[in-house]
Protein backbone atom coordinates (compact mmCIF):
# COMPACT_ATOMS: atom_id res chain seq x y z
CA UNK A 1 114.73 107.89 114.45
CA UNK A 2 115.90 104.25 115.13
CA UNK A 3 113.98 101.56 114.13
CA UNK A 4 111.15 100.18 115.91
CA UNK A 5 111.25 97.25 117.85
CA UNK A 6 107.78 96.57 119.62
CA UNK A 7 105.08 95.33 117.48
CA UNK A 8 102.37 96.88 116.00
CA UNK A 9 98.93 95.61 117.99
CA UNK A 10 95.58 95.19 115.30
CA UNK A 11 92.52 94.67 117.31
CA UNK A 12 90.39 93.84 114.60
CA UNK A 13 86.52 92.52 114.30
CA UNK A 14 86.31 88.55 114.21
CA UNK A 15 85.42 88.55 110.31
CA UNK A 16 88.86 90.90 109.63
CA UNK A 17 90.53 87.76 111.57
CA UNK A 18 88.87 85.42 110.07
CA UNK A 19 89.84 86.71 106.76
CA UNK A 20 93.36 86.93 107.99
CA UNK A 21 93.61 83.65 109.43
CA UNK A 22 93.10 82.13 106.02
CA UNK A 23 94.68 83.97 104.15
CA UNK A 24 92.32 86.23 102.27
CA UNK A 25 93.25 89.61 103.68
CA UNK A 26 97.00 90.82 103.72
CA UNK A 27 96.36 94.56 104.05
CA UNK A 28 94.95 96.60 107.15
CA UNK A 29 92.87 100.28 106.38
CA UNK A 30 93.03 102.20 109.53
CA UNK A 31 91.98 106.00 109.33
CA UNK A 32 94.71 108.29 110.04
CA UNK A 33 95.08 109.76 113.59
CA UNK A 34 94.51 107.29 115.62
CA UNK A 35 96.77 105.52 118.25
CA UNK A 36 97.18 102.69 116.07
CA UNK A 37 98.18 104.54 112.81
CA UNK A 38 100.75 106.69 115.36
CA UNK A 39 102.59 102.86 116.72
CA UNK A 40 103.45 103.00 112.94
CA UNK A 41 103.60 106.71 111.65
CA UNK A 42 106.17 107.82 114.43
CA UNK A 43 108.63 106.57 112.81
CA UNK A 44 110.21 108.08 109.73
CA UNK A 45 110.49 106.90 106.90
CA UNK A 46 107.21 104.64 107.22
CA UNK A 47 109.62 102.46 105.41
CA UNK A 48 111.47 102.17 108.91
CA UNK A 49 108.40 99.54 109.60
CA UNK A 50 109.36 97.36 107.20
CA UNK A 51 110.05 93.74 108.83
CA UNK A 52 108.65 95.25 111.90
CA UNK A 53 106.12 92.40 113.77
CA UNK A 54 102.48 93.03 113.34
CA UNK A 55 100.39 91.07 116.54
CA UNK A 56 96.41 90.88 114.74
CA UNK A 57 94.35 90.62 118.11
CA UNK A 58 90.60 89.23 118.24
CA UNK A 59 89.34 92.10 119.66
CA UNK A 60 90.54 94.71 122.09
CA UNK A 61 90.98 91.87 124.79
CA UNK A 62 91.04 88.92 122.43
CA UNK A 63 93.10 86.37 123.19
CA UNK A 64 93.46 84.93 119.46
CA UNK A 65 96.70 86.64 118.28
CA UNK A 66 97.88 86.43 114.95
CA UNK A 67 101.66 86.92 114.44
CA UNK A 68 102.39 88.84 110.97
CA UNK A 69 105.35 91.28 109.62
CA UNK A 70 104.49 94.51 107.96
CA UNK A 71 105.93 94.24 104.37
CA UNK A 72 105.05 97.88 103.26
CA UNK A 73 103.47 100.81 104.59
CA UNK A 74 101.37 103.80 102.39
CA UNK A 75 99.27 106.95 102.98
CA UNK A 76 96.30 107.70 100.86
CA UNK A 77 94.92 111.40 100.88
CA UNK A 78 91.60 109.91 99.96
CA UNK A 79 89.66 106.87 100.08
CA UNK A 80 89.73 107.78 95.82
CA UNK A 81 93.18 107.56 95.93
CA UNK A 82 93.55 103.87 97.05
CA UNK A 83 94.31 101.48 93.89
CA UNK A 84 91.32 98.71 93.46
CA UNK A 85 94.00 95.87 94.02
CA UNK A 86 94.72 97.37 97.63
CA UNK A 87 91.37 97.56 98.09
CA UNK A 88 90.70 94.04 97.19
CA UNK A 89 93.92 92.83 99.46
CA UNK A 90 91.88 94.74 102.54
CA UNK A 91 88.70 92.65 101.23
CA UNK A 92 86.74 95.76 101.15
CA UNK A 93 84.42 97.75 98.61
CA UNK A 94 85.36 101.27 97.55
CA UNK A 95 82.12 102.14 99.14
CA UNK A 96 82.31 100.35 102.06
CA UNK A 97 85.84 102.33 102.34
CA UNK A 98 84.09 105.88 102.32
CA UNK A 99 81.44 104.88 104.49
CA UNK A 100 84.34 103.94 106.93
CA UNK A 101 87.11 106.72 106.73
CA UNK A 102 85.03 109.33 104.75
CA UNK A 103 87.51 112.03 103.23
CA UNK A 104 89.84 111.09 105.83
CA UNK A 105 93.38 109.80 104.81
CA UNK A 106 94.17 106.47 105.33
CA UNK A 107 97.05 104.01 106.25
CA UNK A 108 97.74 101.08 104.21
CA UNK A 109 99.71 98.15 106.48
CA UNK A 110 100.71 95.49 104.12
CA UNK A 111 100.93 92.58 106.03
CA UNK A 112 102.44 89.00 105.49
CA UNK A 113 100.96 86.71 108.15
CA UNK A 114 103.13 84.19 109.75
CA UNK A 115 100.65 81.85 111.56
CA UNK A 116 99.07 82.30 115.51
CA UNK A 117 101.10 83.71 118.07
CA UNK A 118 102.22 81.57 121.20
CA UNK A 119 99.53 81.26 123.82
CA UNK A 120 96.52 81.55 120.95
């Protein structure tokens, strides 16, 4: 497959933002099977998204847009399986990782965020 060209869209919670807005948080958990894991896992190799734009939205109709590019892309069978520095670059617990994907597998979007897009 070619590589992708539209960006990725995040609609995240306004502490996720927050977080990414300053800085803190430079890697996005998402629980595989969903739309937004498939903008990213259609394409093969995941490594295919690297460079590809990320847009961090506040909210599903948030008009605060973060502009970002992904940097790497993983797959963890398990929540387990995630190494505790990931973790901390998602700002999350272990635990508060299994209460949110369960025994699901997970993506890991490493992000590198640029600044606020236009119009934000």
């Amino acid at each position: 497959m070619s590589k992708p060209v539209k960006p990725v869209y995040l609609p995240v919670k306004r502490k996720w933002f927050e977080l990414y807005a300053r800085g803190e948080k430079t890697v996005e958990l998402r629980r595989m099977g969903t739309w937004i894991t498939a903008q990213i896992t259609r394409y093969t190799p995941l490594e295919a998204n690297i460079g590809r734009e990320v847009r961090i939205r506040l909210g599903y109709r948030g008009r605060e847009e973060l502009r970002g590019i992904i940097r790497d892309v993983k797959i963890y069978p398990l929540v387990e399986a995630i190494p505790d520095e990931v973790l901390r670059m998602a700002c999350v617990s272990r635990i508060e990782a299994a209460d949110m994907f369960g025994d699901d597998p997970v993506l890991a979007i490493f992000i590198e965020v640029i600044g606020y897009a236009q119009g934000s």
